[in-house]
Structure formats: C-alpha cells, structure tokens
Protein backbone atom coordinates (compact mmCIF):
# COMPACT_ATOMS: atom_id res chain seq x y z
CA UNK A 1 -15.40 -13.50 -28.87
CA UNK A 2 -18.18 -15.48 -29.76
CA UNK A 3 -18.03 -19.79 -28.89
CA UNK A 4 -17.02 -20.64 -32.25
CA UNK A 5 -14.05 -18.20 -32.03
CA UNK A 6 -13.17 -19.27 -28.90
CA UNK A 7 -13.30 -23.02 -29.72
CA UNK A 8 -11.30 -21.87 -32.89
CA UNK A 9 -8.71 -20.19 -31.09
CA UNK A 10 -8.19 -23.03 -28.28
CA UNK A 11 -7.95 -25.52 -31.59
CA UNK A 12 -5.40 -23.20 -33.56
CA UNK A 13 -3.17 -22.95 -30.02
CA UNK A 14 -2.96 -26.41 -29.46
CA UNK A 15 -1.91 -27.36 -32.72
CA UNK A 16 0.74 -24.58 -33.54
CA UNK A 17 1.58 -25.76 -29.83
CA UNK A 18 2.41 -29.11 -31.77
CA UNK A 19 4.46 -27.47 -34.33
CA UNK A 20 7.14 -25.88 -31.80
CA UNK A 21 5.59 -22.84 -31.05
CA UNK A 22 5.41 -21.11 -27.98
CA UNK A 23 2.78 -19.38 -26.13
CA UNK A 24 4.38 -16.04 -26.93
CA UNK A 25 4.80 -17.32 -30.60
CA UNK A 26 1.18 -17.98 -30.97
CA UNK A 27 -0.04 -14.64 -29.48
CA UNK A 28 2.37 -12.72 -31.92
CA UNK A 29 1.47 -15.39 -34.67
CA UNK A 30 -2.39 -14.90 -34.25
CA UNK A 31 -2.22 -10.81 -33.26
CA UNK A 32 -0.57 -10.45 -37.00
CA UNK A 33 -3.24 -12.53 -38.75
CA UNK A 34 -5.78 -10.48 -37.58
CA UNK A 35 -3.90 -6.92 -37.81
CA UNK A 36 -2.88 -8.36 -41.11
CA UNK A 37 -0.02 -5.70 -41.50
CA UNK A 38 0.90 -3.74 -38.71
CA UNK A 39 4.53 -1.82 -36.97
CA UNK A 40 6.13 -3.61 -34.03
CA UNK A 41 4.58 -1.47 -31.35
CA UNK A 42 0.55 -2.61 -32.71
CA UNK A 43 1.42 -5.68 -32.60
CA UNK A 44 2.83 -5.70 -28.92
CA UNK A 45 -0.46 -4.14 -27.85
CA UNK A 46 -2.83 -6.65 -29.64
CA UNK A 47 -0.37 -9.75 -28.57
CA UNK A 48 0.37 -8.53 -25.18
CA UNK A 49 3.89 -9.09 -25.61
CA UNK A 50 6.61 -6.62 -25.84
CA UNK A 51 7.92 -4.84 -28.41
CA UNK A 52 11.40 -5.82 -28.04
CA UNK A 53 10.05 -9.52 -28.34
CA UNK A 54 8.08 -8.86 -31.16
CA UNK A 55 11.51 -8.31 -33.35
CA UNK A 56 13.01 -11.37 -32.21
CA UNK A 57 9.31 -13.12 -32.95
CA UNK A 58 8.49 -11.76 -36.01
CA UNK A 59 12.32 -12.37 -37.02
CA UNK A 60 11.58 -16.35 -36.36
CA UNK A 61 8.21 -16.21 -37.71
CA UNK A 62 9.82 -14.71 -40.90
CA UNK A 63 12.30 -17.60 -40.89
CA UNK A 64 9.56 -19.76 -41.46
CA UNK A 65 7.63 -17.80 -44.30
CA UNK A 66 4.92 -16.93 -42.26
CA UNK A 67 5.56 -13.57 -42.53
CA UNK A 68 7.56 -10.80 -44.27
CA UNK A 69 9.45 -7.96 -42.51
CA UNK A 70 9.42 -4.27 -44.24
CA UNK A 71 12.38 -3.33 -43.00
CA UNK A 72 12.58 -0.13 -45.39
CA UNK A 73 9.43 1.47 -43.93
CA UNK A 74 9.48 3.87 -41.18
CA UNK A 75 8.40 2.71 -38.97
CA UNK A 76 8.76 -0.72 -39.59
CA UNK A 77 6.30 -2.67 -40.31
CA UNK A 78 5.63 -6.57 -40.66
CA UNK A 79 2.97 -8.75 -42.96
CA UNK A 80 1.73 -11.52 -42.42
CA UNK A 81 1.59 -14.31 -45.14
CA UNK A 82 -1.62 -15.47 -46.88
CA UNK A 83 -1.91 -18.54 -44.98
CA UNK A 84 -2.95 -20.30 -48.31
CA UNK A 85 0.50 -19.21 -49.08
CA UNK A 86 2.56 -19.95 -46.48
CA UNK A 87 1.27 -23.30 -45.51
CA UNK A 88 1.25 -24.69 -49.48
CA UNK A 89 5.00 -23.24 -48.91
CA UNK A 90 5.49 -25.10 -45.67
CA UNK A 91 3.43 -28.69 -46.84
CA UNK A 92 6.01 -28.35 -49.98
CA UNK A 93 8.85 -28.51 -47.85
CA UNK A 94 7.48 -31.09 -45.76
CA UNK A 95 7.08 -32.88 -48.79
CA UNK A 96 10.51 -32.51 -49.84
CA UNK A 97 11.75 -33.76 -46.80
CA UNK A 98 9.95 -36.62 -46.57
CA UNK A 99 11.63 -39.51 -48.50
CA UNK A 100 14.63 -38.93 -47.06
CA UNK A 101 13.52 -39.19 -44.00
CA UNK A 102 11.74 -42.54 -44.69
CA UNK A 103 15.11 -43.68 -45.91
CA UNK A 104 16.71 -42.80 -42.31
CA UNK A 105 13.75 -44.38 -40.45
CA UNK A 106 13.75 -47.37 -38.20
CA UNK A 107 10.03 -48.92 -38.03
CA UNK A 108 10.35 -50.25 -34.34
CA UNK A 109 7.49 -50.30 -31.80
CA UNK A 110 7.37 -47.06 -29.75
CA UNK A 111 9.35 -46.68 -26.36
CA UNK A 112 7.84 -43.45 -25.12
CA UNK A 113 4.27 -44.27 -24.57
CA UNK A 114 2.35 -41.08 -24.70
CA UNK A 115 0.75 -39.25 -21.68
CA UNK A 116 -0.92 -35.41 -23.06
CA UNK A 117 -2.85 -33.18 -21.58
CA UNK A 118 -5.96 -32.57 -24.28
CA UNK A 119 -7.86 -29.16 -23.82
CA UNK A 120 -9.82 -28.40 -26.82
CA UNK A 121 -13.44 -30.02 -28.18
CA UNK A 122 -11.99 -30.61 -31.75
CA UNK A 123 -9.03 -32.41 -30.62
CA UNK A 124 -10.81 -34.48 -28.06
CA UNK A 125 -13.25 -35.47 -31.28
CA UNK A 126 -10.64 -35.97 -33.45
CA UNK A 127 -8.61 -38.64 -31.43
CA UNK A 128 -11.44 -40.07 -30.67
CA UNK A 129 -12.89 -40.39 -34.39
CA UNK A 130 -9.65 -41.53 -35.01
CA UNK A 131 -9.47 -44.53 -31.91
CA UNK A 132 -12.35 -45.67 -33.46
CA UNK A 133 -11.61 -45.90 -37.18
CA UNK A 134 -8.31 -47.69 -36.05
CA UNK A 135 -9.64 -50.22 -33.58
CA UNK A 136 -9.21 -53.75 -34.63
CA UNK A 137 -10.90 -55.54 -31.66
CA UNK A 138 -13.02 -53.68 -29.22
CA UNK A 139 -13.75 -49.95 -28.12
CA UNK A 140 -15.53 -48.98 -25.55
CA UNK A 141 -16.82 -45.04 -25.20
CA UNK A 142 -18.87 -43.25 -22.58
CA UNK A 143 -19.93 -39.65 -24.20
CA UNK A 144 -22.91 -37.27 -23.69
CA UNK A 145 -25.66 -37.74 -25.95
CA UNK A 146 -25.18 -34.61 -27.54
CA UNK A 147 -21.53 -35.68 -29.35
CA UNK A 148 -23.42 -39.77 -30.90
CA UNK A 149 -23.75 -38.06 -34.48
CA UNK A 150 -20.33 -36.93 -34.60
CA UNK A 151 -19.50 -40.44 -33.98
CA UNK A 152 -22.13 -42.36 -35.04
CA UNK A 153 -20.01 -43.06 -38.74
CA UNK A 154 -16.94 -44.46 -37.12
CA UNK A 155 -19.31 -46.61 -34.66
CA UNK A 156 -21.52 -48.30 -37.49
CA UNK A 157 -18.21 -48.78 -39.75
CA UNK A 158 -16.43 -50.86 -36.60
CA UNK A 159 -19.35 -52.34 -35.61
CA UNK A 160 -19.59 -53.38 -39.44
CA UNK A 161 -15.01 -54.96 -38.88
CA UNK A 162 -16.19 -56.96 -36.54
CA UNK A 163 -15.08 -54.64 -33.38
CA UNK A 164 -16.63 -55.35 -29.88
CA UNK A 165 -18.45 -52.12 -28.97
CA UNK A 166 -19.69 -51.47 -25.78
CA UNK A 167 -21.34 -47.93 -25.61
CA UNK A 168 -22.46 -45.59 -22.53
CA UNK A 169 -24.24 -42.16 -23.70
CA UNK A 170 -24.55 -40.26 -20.78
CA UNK A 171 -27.52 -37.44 -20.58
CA UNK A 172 -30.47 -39.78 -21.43
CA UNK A 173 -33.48 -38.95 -19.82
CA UNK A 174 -36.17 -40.69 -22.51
CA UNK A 175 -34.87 -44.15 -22.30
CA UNK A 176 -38.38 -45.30 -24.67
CA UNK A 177 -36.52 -44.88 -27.97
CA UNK A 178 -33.17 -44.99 -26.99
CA UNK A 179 -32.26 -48.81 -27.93
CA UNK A 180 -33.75 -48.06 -31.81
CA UNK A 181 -31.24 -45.00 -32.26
CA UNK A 182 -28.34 -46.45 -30.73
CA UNK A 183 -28.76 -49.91 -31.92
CA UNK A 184 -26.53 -49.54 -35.44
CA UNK A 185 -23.67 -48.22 -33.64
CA UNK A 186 -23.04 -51.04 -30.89
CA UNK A 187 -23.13 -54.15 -29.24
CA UNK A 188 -24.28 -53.16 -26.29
CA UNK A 189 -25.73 -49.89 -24.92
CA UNK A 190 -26.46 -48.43 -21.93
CA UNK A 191 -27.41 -45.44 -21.09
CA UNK A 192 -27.03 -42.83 -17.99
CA UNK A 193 -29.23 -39.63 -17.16
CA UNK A 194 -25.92 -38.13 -15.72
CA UNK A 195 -23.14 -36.34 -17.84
CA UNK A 196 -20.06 -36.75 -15.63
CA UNK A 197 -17.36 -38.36 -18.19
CA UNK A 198 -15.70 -38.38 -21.43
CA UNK A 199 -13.57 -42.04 -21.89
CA UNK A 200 -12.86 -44.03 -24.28
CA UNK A 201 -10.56 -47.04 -24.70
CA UNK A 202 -9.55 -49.27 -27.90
CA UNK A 203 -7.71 -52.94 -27.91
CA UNK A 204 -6.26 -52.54 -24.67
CA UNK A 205 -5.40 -55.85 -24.03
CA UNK A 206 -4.20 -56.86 -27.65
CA UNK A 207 -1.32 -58.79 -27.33
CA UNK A 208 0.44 -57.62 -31.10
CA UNK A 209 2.58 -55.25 -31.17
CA UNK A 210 1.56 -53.75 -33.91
CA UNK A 211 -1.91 -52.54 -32.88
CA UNK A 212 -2.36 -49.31 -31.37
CA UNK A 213 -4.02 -49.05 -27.89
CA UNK A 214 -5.31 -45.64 -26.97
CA UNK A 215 -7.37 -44.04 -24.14
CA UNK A 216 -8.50 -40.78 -23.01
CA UNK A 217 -10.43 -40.16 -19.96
CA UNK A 218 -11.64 -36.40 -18.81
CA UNK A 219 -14.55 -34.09 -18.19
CA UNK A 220 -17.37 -34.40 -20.15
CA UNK A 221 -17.61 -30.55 -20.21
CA UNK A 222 -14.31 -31.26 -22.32
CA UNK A 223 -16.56 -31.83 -25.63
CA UNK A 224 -19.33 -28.99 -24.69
CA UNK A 225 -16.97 -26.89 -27.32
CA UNK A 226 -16.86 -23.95 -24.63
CA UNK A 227 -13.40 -22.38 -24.15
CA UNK A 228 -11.35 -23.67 -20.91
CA UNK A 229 -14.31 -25.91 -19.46
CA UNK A 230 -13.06 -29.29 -18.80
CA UNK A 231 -9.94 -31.14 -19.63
CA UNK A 232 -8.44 -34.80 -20.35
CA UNK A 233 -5.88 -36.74 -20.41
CA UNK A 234 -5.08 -39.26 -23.57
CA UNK A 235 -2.50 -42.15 -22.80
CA UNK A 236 -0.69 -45.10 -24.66
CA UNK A 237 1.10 -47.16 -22.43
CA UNK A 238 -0.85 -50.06 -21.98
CA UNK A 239 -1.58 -50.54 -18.21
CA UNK A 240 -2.76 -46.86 -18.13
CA UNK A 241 -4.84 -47.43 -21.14
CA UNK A 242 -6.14 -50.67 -18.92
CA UNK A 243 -6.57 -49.32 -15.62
CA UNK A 244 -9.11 -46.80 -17.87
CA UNK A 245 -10.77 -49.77 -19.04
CA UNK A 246 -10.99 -51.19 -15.94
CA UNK A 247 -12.45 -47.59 -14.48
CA UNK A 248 -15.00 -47.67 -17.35
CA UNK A 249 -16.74 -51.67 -16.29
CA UNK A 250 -16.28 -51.18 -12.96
CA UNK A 251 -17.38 -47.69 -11.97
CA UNK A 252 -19.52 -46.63 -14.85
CA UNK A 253 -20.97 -49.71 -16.82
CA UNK A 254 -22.53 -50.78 -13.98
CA UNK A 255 -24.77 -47.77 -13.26
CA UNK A 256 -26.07 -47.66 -16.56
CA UNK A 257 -29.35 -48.63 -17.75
CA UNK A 258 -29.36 -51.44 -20.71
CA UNK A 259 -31.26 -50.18 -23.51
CA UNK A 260 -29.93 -52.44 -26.58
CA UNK A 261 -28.01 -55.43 -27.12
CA UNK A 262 -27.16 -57.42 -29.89
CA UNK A 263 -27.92 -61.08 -31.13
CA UNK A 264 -25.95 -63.91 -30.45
CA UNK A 265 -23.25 -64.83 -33.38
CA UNK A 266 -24.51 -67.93 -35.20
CA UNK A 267 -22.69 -71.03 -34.18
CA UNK A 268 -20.44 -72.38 -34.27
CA UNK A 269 -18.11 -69.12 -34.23
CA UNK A 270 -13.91 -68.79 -33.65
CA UNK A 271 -12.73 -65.63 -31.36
CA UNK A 272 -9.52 -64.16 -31.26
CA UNK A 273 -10.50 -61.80 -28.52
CA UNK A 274 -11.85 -63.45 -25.32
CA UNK A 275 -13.52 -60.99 -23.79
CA UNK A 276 -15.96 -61.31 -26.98
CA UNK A 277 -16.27 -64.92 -26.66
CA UNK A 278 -17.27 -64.44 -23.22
CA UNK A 279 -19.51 -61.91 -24.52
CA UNK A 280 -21.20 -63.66 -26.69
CA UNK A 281 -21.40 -67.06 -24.58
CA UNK A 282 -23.30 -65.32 -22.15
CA UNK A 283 -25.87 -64.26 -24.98
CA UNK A 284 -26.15 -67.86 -26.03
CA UNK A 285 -26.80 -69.01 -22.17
CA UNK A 286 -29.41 -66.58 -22.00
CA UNK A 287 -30.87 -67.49 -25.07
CA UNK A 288 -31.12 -71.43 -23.37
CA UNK A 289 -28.48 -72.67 -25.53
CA UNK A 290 -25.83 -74.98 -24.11
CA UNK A 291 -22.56 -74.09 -25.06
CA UNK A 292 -19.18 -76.21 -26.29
CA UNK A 293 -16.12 -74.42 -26.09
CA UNK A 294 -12.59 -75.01 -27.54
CA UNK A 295 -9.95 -72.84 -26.44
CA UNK A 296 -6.50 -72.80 -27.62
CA UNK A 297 -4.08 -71.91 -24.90
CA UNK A 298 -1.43 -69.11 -24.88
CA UNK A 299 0.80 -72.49 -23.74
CA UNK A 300 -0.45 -74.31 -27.00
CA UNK A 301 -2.40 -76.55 -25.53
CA UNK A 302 -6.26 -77.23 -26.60
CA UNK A 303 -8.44 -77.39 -23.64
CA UNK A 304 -12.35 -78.29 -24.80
CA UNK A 305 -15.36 -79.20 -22.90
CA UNK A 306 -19.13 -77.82 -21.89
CA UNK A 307 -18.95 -74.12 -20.62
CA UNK A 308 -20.43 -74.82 -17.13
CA UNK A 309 -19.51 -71.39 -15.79
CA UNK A 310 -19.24 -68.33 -17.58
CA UNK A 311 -18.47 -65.21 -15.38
CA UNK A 312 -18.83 -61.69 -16.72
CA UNK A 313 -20.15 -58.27 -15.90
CA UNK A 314 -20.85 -57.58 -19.58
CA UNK A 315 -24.04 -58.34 -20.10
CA UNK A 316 -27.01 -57.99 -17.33
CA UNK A 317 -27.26 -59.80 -15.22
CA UNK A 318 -23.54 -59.88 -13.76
CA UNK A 319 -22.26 -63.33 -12.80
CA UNK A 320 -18.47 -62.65 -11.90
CA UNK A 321 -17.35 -63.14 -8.38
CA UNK A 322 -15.22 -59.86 -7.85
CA UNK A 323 -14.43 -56.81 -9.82
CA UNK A 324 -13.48 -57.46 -13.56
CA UNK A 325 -13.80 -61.18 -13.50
CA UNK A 326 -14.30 -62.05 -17.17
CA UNK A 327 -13.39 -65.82 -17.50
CA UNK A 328 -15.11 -69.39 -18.70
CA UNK A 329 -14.87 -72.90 -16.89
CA UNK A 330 -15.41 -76.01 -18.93
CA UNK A 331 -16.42 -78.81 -18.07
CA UNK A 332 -13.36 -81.77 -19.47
CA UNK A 333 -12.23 -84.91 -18.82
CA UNK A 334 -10.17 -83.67 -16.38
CA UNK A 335 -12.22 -82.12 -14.69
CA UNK A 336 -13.63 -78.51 -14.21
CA UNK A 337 -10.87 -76.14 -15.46
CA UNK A 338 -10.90 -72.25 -16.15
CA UNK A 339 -9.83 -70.09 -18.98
CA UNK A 340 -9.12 -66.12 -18.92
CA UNK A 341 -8.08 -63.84 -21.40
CA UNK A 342 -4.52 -61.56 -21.52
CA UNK A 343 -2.62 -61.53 -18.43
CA UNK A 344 -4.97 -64.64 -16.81
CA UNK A 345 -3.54 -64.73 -12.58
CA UNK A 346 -6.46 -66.17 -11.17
CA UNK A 347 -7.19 -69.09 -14.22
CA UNK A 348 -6.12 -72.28 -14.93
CA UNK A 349 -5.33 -71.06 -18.43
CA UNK A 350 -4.98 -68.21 -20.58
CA UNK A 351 -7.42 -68.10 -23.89
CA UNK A 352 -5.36 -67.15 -27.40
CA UNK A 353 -8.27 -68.26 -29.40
CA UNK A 354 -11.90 -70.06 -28.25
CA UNK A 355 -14.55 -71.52 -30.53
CA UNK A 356 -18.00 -71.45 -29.66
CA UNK A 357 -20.36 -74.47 -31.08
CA UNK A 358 -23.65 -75.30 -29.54
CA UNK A 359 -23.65 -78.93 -27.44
C-alpha cells in the first residue's frame, strides 16, 4: 500500500472508530468496499475475520444501510452501498434527528474533560487547525517546519483576533531567512534544528467557562503522514492542558533560537490576558520606554504605579527568578507590590485586567 493509502486507511479507522465501530467492523466494512460485492467466505479472507462473523457483521452493517445482503443467491452474497449513497442516507437521518435532540439538550459546561489517544497525521492537523481557528487569547505550537503551510492560514487569521502566538518550528537549519517567512504568522518565533515534538496549547488559563482550552502533545513523527510512526495524546481538562503549557516554556522555548518578534502595541493599551501584558511590557522596556501600569484585581481592587520589575521568560533575555515566573511589580504609594496572572500563589495580587501607558 502506498503512504497515501496507508495514511488514508489509519484516517478512515479512526473515524469509523468514532462512529461505534469496532476493529472487526472496520476490517469487514473496508474488505467490502474494496471487493465491492463479494460471498461471505471472500470477504473473511480479505478482512481476516471469520466467516461466521462476517454474517453477524454484514447483518449490522446492513442495519445501517451500508450494505445490502442477497440472500436469494447461492451462495450468498453481500454489496456494499455507494458510499455517496449510504452516507447522504445516513447525514439525512442525522438531520432528522437533530432538532429534537436540541429540544432535549442541556447547554452546561462539560464534566468529562477529554483525554484521547490521536494516531493519524490528518487528525492530528485537523484538531490542531481547529485549536487555532477557535483560540480567543493565546496559542502556542511547536511543529516541524515541514507542517507551517498547512497552518500558516489559521496562524495569520489569529494573529489578525488579536491572539498571543508564540511559535517554535522545529527542523530549521537556515536560520538567515527564517524571521521574514515566519513573521505573519506570530508574535514571537523561535526556531530549533531538532524535530523531537508535536504540542500545542490554546487559552489555558482563561478563566470563562465558556472558552475551550485544548492541548495535544506527541511525537513529531506523528504528522510525518507515515502509517503507525508516532503518537499523541490531546487533553481538555485544564491543569493537563497547563502542565503542557508549562512543558512547552520551560523545556522547549528556552532552547530555541529567536528569529522574529513583534513590535510593541502602541500605548497606552488595556489587556485582558496578563501573560500578554507582560509580554508586551517587556517589549516596551527594551525599547527604553518607562512603563505605567494599572491593573484591576481579581479582588476588585485597582492597584497602579511604575512597573519597576517585570519578570518573564517570554521574550530574550529571561528575567524571572524560577521556572514559569511571569509576573509585574509596581512601584505605588504603598510601596513595591506584585501582580500575577490566573491562579497568582507567589503575588501580592492577581491581574483580571492591566493597562499599559507610557510614564
């Protein structure tokens, strides 16, 4: 079987996977397609399966219009359906279906965050084409170089929201026009002449409910579109979706090389997501521009005063004191005080919102 097959095949298992079907289902399924019309015994040879569960599969598969028994034929033989035939038949029921299922639906956020095991190229594309067209406040990726144009679109059109990108494309070996070609797609990029990982991440730390954090981390032979090479694992649930973000800035980021990075924001600027405030005060300290920050508090308070301290591992060079660190101090009336983003432990307070104005 040549690569595309192959890559076709793993794609087709997975998803009629998805729709119920099992292994011995598929192999049936598939055989039949290809046989087209064949007797019981054919099909057990070319599936692998044996003939008395070929009746009770074909019998299922028949349930389901996907293919038509010839019962009066000796021997027996079975058809398989025109799949432009049996899925329009199978969409239409769908169809039918569906408002009465919207009437029976409950809209609440999930409670079974998902943990799946992703094998195949396309689908490891697809969910991540899809992370990225969703994301409403930052993704970072690390891919080989080889899968940027797949991606490229879905970059350039966050970039364009408003998203925080950070991007890490692995397999770079000419780093002398690699800022130009990435530079569309990102706020930052780095880049790595070793092709170890596949990852991305999107809004892990968003504190509403109603956005959708996702993150997949595997091999990065898991997009070289070659049958059973490499593997990964996509997750939900936010502090696994985290602890991948935090694998990504703490054991990757650093070792790239920085090949582009973006201009400040013109001041003064309002930030609902702190890690691009910090982001973004860094670029304005580095630029020579004293910064004036005021931060409303997850407690409601306003806390305002000169950013004396701004500790990140962003941006080159790094300036935070341990792992992660991604926080501002201010210099108020108080006194010195700090400000973190989600979850702040370490902080005096936690950021909801932070303007930026030069001082």
């Amino acid at each position: 079987m040549s690569q595309r097959g192959e890559e076709s095949d793993a794609m087709l298992r997975e998803e009629l996977g998805d729709f119920g079907f099992s292994d011995k289902e598929v192999d049936v399924y598939l055989a039949l397609l290809s046989l087209g019309e064949a007797t019981t015994s054919a099909i057990s040879e070319a599936a692998d399966v044996s003939q008395q569960a070929v009746y009770t599969i074909t019998d299922r598969l028949e349930d389901r219009g996907l293919v038509r028994v010839n019962d009066h034929a000796s021997p027996k033989t079975i058809r398989a359906v025109p799949p432009k035939e049996s899925m329009a038949a199978l969409s239409s029921r769908i169809d039918s279906i569906t408002p009465v299922l919207n009437t029976r639906f409950n809209d609440t956020k999930p409670q079974t965050p998902e943990l799946k095991m992703v094998k195949s190229h396309e689908t490891a594309l697809k969910r991540l084409q899809e992370a990225i067209a969703q994301a409403q406040r930052e993704v970072i990726v690390a891919i080989p170089e080889r899968v940027y144009p797949d991606i490229e679109h879905e970059l350039q059109a966050a970039r364009e929201r408003g998203v925080l990108i950070f991007l890490l494309v692995q397999g770079v070996d000419d780093l002398t026009k690699a800022g130009d070609r990435f530079s569309g797609a990102a706020d930052i990029v780095r880049c790595w002449s070793e092709n170890i990982l596949f990852m991305f991440a999107t809004d892990t730390q968003s504190t509403n409910p109603s956005v959708h954090q996702s993150a997949l981390v595997g091999d990065a032979l898991l997009l070289s579109g070659t049958h059973d090479v490499g593997d990964g694992v996509a997750v939900s649930e936010k502090h696994l979706a985290g602890s991948i973000h935090g694998m990504f800035f703490s054991a990757y980021w650093p070792a790239g090389t920085e090949v582009f990075i973006t201009d400040p924001d013109p001041l003064p600027k309002t930030y609902d997501w702190f890690r691009q405030a910090v982001f973004h005060a860094m670029l304005h300290e580095k630029a020579g521009t004293a910064i004036w920050a005021d931060i409303e508090t997850e407690d409601g308070e306003t806390v305002s005063g000169r950013v004396s301290n701004i500790s990140q591992a962003l941006v080159n060079p790094p300036t935070n004191e341990y792992t992660l660190q991604t926080s501002l101090t201010l210099e108020t009336d108080e006194g010195e005080v700090s400000v973190g983003g989600q979850n702040a432990i370490l902080e005096d307070y936690e950021a909801k919102s932070v303007t930026l104005r030069a001082d």
